[in-house]
N, C-alpha and C. Protein backbone atom coordinates (compact mmCIF):
# COMPACT_ATOMS: atom_id res chain seq x y z
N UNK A 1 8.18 9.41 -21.23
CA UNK A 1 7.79 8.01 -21.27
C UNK A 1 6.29 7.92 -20.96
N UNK A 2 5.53 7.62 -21.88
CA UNK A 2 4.09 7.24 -21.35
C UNK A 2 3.68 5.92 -20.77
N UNK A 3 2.64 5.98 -19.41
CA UNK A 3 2.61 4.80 -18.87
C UNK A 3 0.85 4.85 -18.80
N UNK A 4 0.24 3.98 -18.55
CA UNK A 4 -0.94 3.80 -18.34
C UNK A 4 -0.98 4.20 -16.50
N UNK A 5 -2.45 4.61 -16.36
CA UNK A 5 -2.22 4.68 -15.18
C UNK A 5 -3.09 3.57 -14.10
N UNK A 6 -2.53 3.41 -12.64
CA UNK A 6 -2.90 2.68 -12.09
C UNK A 6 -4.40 3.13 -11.83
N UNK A 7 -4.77 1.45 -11.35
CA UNK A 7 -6.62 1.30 -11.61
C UNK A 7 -7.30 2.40 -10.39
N UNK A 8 -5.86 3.06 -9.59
CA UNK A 8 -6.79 3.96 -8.42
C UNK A 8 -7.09 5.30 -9.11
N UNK A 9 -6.86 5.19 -10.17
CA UNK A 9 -6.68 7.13 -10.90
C UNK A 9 -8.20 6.83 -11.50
N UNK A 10 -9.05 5.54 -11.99
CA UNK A 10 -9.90 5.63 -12.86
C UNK A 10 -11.31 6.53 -12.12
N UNK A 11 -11.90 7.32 -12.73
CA UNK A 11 -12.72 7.93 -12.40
C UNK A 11 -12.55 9.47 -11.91
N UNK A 12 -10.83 9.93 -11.80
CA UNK A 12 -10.83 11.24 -11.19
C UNK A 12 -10.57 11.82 -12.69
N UNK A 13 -11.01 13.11 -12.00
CA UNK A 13 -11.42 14.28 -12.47
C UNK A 13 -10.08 14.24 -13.83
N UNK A 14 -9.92 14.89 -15.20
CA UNK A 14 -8.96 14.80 -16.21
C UNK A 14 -7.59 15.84 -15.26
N UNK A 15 -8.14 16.49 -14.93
CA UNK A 15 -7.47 17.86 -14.14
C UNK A 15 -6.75 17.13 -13.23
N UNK A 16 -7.39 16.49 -12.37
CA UNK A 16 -6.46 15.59 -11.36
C UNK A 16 -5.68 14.41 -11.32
N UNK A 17 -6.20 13.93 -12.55
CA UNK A 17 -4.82 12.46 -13.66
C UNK A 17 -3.94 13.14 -13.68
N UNK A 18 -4.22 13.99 -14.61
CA UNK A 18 -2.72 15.46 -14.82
C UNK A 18 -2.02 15.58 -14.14
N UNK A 19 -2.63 16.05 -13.12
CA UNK A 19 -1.47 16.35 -11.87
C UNK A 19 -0.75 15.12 -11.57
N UNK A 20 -1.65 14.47 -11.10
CA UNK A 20 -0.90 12.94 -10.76
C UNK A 20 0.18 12.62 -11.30
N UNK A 21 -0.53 12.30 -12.44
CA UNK A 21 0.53 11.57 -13.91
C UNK A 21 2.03 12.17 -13.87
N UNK A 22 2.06 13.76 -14.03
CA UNK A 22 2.92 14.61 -13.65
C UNK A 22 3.93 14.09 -12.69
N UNK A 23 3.42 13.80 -11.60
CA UNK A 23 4.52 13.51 -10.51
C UNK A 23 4.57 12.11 -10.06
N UNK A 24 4.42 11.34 -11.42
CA UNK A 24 4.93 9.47 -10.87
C UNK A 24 6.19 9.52 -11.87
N UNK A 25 7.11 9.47 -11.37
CA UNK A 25 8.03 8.72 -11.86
C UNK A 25 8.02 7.31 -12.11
N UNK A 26 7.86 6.83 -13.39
CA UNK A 26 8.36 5.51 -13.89
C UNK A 26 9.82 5.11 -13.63
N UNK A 27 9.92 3.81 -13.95
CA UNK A 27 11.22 3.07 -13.53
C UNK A 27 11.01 1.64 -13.80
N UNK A 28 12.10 1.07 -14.50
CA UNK A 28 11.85 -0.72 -14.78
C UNK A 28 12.86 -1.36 -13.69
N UNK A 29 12.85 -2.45 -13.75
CA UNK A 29 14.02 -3.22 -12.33
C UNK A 29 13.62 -4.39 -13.20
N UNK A 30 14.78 -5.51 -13.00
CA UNK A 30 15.16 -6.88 -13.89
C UNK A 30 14.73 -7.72 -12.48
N UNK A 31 14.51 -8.72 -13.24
CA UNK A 31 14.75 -9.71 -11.60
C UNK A 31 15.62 -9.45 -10.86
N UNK A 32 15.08 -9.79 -9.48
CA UNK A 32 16.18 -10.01 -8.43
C UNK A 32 16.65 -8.11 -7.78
N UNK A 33 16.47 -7.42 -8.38
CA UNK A 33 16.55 -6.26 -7.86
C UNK A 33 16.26 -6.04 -6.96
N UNK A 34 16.83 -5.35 -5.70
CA UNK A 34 16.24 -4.45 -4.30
C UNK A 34 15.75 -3.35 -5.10
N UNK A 35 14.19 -3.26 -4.34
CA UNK A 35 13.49 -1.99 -4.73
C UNK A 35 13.55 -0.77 -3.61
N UNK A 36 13.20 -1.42 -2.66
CA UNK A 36 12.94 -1.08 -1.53
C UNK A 36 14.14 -1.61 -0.45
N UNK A 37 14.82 -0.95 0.58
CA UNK A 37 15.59 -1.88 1.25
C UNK A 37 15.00 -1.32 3.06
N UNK A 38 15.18 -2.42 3.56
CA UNK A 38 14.54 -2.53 4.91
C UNK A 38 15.94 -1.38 6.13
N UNK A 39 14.78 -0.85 6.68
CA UNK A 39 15.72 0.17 7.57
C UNK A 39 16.01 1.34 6.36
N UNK A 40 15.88 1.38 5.27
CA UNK A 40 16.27 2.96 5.24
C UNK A 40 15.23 3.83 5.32
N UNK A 41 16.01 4.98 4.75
CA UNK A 41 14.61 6.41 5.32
C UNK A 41 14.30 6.81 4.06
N UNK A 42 13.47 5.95 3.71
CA UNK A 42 12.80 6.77 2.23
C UNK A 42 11.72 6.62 2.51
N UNK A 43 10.59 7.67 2.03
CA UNK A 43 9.12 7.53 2.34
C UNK A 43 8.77 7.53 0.67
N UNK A 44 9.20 7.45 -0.43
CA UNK A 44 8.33 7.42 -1.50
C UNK A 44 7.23 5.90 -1.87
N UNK A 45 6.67 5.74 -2.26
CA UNK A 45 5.37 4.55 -2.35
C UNK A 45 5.86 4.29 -4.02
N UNK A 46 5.32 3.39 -4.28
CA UNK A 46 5.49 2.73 -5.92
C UNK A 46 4.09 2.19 -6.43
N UNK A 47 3.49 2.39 -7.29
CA UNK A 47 2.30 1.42 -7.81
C UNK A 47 2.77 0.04 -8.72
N UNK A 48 2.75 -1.18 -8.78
CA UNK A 48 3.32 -1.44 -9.65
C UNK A 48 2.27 -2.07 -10.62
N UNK A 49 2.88 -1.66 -12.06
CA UNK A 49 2.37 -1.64 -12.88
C UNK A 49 2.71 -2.61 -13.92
N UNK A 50 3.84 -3.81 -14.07
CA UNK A 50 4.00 -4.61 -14.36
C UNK A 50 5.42 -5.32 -13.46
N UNK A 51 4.85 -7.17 -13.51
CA UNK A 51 5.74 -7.52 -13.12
C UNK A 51 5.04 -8.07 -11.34
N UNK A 52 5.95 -8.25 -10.79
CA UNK A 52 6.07 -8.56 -8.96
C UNK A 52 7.27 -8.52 -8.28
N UNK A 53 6.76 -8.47 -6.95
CA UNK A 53 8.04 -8.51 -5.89
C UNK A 53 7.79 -9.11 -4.71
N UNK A 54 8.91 -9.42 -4.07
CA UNK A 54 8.51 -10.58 -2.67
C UNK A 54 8.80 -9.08 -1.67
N UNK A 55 8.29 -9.30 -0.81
CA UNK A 55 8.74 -8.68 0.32
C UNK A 55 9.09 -9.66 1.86
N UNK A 56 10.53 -8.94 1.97
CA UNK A 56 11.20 -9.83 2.96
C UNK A 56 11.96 -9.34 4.33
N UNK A 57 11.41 -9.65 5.24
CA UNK A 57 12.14 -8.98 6.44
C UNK A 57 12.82 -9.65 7.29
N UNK A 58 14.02 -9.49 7.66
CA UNK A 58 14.91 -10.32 8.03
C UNK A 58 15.41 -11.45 7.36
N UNK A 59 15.41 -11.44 6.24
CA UNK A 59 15.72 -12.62 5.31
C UNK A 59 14.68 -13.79 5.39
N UNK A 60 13.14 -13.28 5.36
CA UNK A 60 12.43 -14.31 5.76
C UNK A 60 11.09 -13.60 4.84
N UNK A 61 10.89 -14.19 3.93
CA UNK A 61 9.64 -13.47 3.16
C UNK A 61 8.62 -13.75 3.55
N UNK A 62 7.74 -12.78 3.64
CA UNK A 62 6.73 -12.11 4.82
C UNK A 62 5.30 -11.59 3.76
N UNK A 63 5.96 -12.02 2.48
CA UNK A 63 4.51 -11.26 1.40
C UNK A 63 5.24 -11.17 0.13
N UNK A 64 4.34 -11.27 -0.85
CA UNK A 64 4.55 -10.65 -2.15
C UNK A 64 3.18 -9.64 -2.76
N UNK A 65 3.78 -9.04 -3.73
CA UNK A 65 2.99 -7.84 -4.25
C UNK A 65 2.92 -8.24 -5.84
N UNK A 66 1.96 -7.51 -6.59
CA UNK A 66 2.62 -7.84 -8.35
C UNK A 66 0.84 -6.40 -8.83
N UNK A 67 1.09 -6.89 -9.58
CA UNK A 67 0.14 -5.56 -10.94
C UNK A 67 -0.80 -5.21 -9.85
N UNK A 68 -1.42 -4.09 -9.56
CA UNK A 68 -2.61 -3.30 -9.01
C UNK A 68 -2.00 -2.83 -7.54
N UNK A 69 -0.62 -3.68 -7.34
CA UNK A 69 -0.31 -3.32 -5.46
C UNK A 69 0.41 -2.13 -5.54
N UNK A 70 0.23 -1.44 -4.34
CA UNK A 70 0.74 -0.69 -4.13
C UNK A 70 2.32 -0.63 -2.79
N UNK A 71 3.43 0.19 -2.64
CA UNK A 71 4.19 -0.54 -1.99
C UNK A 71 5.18 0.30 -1.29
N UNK A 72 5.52 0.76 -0.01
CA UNK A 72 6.27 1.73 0.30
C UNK A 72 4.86 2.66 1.04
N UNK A 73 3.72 2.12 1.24
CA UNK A 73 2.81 3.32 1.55
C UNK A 73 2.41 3.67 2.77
N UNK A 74 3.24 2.81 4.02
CA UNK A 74 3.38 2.62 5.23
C UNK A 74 4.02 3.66 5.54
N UNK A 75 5.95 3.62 5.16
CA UNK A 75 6.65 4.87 5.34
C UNK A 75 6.27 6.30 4.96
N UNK A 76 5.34 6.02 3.95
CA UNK A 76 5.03 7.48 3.81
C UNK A 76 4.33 7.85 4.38
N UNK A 77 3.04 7.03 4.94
CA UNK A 77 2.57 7.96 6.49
C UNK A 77 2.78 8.11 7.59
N UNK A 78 3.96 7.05 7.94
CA UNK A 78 4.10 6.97 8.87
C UNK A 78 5.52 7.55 9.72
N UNK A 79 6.03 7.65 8.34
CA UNK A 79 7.55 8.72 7.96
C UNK A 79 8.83 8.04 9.12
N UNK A 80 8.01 6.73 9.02
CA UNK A 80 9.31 5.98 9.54
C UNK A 80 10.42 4.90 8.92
N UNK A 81 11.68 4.54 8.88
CA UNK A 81 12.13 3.60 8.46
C UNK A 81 11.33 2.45 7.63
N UNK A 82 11.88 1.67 6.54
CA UNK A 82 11.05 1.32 5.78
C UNK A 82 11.22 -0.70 6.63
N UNK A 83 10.48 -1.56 6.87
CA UNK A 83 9.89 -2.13 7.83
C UNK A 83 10.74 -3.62 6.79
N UNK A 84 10.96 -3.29 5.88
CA UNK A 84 10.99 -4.47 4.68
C UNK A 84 11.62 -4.45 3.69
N UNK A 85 12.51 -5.77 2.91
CA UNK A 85 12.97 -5.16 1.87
C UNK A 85 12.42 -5.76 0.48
N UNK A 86 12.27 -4.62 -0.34
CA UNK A 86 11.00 -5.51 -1.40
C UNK A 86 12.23 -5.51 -2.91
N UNK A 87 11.77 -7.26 -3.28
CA UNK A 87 12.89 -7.27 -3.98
C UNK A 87 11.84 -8.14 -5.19
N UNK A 88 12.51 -7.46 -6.81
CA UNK A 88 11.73 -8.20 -7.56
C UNK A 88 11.91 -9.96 -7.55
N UNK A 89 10.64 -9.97 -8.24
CA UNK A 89 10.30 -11.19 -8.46
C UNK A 89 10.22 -12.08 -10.20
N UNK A 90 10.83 -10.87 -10.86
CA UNK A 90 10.36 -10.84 -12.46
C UNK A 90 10.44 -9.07 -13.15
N UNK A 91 10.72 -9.59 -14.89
CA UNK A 91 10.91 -7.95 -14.54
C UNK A 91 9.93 -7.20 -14.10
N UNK A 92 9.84 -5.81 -13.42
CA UNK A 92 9.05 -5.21 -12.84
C UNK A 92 9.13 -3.58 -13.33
N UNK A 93 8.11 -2.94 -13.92
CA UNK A 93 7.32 -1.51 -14.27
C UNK A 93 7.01 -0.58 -12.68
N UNK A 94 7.46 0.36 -12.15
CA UNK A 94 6.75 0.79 -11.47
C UNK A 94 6.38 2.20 -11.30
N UNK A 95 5.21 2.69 -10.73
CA UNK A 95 5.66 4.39 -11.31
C UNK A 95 6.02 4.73 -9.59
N UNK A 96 6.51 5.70 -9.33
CA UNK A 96 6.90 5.57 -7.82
C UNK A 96 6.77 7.57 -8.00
N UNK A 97 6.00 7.41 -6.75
CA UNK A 97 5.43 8.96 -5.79
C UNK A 97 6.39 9.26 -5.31
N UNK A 98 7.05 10.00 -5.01
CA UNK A 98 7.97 10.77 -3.56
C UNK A 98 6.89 11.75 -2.73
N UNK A 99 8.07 11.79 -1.50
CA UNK A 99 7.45 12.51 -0.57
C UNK A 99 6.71 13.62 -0.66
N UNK A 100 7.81 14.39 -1.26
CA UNK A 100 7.27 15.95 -1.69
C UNK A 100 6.06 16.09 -2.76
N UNK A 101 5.92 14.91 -3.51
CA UNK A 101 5.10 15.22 -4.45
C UNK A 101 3.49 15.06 -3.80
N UNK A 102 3.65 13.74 -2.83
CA UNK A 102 2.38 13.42 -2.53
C UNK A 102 1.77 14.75 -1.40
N UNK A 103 3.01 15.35 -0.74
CA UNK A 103 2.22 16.70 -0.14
C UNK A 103 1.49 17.83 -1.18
N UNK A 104 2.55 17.60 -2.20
CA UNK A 104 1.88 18.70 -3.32
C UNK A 104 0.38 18.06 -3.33
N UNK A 105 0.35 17.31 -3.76
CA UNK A 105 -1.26 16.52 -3.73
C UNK A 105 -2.52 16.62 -2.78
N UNK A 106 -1.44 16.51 -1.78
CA UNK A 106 -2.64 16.73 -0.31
C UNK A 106 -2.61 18.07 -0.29
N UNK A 107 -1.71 19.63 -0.78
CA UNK A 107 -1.71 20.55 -0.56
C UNK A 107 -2.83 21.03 -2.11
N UNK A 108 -2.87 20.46 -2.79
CA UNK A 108 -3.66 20.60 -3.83
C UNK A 108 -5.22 20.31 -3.82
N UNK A 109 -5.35 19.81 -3.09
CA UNK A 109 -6.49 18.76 -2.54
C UNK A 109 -7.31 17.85 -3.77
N UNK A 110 -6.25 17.06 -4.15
CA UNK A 110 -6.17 16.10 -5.10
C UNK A 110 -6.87 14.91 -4.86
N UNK A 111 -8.10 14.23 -4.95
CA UNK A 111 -8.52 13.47 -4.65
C UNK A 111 -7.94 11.99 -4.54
N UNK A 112 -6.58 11.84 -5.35
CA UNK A 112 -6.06 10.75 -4.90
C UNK A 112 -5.35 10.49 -3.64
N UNK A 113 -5.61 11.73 -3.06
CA UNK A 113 -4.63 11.23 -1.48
C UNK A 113 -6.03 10.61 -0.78
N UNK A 114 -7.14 11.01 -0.74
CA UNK A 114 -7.98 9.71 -0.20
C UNK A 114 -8.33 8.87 -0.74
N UNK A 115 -7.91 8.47 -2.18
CA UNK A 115 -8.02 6.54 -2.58
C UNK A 115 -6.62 6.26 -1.53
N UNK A 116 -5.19 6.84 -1.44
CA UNK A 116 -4.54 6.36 -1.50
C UNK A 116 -4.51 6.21 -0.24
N UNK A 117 -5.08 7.31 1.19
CA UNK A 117 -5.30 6.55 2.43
C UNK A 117 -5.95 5.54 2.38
N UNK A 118 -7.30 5.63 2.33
CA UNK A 118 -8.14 4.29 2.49
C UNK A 118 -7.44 2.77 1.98
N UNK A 119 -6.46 3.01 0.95
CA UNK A 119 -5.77 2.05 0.51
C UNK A 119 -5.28 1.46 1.43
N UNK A 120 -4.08 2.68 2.16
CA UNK A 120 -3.37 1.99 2.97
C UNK A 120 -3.91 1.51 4.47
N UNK A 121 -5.05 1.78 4.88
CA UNK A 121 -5.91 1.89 5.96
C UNK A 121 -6.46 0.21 5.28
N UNK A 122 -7.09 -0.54 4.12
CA UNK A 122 -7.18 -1.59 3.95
C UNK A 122 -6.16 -2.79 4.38
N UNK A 123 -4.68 -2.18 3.48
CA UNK A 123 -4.01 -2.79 3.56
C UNK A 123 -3.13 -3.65 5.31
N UNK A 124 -3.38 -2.17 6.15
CA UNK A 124 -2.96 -2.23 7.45
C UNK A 124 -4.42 -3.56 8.10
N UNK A 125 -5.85 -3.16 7.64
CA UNK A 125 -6.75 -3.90 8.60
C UNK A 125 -6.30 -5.17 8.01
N UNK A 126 -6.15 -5.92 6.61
CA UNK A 126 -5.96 -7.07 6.18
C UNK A 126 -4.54 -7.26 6.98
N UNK A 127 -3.86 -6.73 7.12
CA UNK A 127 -2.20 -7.70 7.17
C UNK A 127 -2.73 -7.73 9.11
N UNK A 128 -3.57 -6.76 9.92
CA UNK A 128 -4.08 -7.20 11.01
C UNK A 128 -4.45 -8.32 11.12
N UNK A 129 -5.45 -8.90 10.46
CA UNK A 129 -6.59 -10.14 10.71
C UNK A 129 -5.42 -11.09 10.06
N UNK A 130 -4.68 -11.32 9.21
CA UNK A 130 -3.72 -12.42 9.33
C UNK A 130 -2.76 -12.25 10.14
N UNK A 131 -2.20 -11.27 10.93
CA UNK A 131 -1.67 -11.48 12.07
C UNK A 131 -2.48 -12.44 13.56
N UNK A 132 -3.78 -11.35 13.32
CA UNK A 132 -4.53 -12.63 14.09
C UNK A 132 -4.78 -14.34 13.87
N UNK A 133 -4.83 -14.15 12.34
CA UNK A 133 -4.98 -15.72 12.35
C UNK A 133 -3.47 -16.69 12.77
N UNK A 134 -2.47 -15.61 12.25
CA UNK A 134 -1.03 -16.55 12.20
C UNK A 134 -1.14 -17.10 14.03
N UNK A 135 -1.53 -15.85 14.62
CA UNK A 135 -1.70 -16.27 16.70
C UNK A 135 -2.57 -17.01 16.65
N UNK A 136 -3.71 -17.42 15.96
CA UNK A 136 -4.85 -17.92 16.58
C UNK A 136 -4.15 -19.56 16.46
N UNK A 137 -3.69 -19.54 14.79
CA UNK A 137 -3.20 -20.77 14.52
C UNK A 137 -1.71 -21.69 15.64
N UNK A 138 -1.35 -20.40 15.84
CA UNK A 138 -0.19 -20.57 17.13
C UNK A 138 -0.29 -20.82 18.74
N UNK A 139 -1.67 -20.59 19.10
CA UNK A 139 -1.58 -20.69 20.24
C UNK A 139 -3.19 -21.52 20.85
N UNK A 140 -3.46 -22.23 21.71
CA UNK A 140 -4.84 -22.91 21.95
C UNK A 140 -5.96 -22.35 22.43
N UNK A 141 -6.20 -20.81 21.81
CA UNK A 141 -7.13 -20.00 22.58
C UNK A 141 -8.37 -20.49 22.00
N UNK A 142 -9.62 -19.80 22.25
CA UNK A 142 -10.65 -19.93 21.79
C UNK A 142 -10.85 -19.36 20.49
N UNK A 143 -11.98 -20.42 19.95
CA UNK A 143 -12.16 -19.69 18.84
C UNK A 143 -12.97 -18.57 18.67
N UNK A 144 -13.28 -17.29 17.62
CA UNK A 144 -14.08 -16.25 17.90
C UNK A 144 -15.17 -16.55 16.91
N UNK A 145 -15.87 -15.88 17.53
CA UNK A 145 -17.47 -16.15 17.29
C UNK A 145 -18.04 -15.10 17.18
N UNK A 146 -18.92 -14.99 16.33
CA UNK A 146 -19.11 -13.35 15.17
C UNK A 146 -20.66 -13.41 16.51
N UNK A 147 -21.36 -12.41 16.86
CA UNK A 147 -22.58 -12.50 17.50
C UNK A 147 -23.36 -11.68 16.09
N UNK A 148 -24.33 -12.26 16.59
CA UNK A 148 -25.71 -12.11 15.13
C UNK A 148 -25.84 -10.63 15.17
N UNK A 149 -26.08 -9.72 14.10
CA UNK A 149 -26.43 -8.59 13.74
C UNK A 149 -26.89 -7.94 14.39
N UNK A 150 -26.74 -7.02 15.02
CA UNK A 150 -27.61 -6.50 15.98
C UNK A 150 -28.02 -4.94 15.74
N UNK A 151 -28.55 -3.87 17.09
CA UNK A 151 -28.35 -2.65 16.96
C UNK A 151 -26.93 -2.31 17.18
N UNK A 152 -26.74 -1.74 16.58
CA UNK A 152 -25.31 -0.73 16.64
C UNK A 152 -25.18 -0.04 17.74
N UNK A 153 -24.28 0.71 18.69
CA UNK A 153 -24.24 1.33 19.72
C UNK A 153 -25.00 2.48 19.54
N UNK A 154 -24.60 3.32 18.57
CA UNK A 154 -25.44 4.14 18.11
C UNK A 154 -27.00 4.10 18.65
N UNK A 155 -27.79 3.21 18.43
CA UNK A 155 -28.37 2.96 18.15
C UNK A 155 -29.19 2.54 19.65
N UNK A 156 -28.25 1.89 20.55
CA UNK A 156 -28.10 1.00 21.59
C UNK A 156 -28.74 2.49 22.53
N UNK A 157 -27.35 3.52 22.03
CA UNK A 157 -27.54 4.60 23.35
C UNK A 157 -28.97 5.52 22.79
N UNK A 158 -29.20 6.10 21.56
CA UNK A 158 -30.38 6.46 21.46
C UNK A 158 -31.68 5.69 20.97
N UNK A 159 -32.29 5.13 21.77
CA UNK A 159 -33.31 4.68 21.63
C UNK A 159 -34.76 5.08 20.94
């Protein structure tokens, strides 16, 4: 089955698409499908490549995803229970990594395992700062206040 690949592959090496390409499994899901289900032990990640999905925890939807997201990329580093259950939203394309493959990758030293940290290292600081805002909006603290540009510590300690 040929698929196009997601927008994190553009720019690597032909040698290292290859590999990649190699080890995504494609897969379609209709509406309404569980992709993902909350509490089990799967660490594989999905790109999705057409389509969307809500993600819902505790029967309470908490986010949606659709074309360029990536999804499942928590458990795989973190190789814990999966936090959420991600269920389509429309039909949905996805190519989906497993565990073993993405070590082949990092054991390969495949340059997509650092788009695909930094990815998930984005994704963790953003869903942070709206956790902060959901408290800020919840509770009567002060507001925060950015201080003007300054020297850097760096900078601070060597003079």
């Amino acid at each position: 089955m040929s698929f196009v690949l997601p927008p994190m592959f553009a720019g690597l090496e032909p040698e290292d698409q290859d590999q990649a390409r190699s080890m995504l499994q494609p897969c379609h899901f209709d509406v309404g499908d569980e992709v993902m289900l909350e509490r089990e032990e799967d660490t594989s990640l999905a790109f999705i490549s057409k389509g969307g999905v809500e993600i819902v925890h505790d029967d309470i939807r908490v986010g949606m995803a659709g074309v360029r997201d990536i999804i499942g990329e928590m458990e795989l580093f973190t190789g814990r229970p999966r936090l959420a259950t991600i269920r389509t939203t429309q039909h949905t394309d996805l190519l989906v990594l497993g565990p073993q493959e993405y070590i082949e990758l990092c054991e390969t030293g495949n340059p997509l395992v650092f788009r695909l940290e930094q990815a998930a290292l984005r994704r963790v600081g953003d869903r942070l700062r709206a956790m902060d805002e959901q408290i800020a909006n919840l509770s009567d603290g002060e507001p925060f206040e950015l201080h003007p540009k300054q020297k850097g510590l760096l900078a601070r300690l060597n003079p």
